[in-house]
Protein backbone atom coordinates (compact mmCIF):
# COMPACT_ATOMS: atom_id res chain seq x y z
CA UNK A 1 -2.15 -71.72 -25.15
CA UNK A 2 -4.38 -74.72 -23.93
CA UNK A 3 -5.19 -74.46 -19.85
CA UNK A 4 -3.03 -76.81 -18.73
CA UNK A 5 -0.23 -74.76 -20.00
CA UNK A 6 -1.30 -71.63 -19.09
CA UNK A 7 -1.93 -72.74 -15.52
CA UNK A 8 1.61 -74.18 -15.60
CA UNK A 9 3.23 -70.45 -16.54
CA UNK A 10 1.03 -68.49 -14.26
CA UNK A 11 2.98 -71.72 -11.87
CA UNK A 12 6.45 -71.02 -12.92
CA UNK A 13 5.80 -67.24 -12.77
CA UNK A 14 4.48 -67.44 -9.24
CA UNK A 15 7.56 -69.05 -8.24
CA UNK A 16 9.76 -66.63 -10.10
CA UNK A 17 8.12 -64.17 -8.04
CA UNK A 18 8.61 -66.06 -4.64
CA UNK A 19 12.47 -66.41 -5.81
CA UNK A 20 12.65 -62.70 -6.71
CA UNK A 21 11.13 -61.98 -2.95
CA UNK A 22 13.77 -64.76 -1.53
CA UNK A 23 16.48 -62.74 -3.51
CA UNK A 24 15.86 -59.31 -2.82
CA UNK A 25 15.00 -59.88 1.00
CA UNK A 26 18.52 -61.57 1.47
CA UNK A 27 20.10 -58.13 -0.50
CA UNK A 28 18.60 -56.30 1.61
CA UNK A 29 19.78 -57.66 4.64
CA UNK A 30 23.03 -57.78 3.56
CA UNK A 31 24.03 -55.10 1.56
CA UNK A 32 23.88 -50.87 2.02
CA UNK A 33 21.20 -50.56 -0.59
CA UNK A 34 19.21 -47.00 -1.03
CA UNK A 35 16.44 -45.92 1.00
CA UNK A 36 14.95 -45.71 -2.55
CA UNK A 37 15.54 -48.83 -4.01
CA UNK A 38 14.15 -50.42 -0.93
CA UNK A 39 10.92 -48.56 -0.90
CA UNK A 40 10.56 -49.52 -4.35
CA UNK A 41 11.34 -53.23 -4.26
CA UNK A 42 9.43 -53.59 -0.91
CA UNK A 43 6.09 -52.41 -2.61
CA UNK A 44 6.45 -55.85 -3.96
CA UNK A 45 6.58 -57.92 -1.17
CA UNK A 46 3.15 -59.75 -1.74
CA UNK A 47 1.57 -62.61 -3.18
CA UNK A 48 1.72 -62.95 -6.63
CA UNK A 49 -1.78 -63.01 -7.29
CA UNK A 50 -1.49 -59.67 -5.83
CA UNK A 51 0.76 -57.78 -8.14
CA UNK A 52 0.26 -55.43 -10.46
CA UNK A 53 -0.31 -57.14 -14.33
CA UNK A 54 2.88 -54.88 -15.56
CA UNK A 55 4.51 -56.65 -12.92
CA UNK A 56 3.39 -60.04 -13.20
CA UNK A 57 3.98 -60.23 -16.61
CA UNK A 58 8.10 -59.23 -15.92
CA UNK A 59 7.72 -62.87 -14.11
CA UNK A 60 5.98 -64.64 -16.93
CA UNK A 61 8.71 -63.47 -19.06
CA UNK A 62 10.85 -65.59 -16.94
CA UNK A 63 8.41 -68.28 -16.99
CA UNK A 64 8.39 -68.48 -20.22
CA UNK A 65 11.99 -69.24 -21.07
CA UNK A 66 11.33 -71.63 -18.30
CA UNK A 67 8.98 -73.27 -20.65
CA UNK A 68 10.79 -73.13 -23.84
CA UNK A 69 13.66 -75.11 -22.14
CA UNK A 70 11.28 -77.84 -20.88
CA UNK A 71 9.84 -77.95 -24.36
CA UNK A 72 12.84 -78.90 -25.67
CA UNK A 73 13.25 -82.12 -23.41
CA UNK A 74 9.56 -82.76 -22.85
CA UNK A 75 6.51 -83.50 -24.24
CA UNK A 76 4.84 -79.86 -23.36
CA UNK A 77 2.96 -78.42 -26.21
């Protein structure tokens, strides 16, 4: 994967991350969800430079489908 392309995952997968966070903050406001599941999810409430790799790479997942559907209107190699 050339730099350019790399740089534009690590991108998507950043904002994947920010969505998640957007997401689960709004659930948790709104909804009666565990004391556990909230201790868990709020571990995660950081930057996404700051994340754990097994972590980050659960976004780039995303990120990468992300990809694959631009591919298939775009010029990204």
């Amino acid at each position: 994967m050339n730099n350019k392309l790399y740089q534009l995952k690590e991108s998507l997968a950043e904002l994947e991350h920010q969505q998640w966070m957007a997401w689960a903050r709004d659930l948790l406001e709104k909804e009666n969800i565990s004391n556990e599941i909230r201790d868990r999810w709020e571990v995660y409430f950081v930057p996404y430079a700051e994340l754990p790799e097994k972590i980050k790479e659960r976004d780039r997942v995303y990120a990468q489908k992300s990809l694959d559907i631009m591919k298939k209107y775009t010029e990204i190699n």
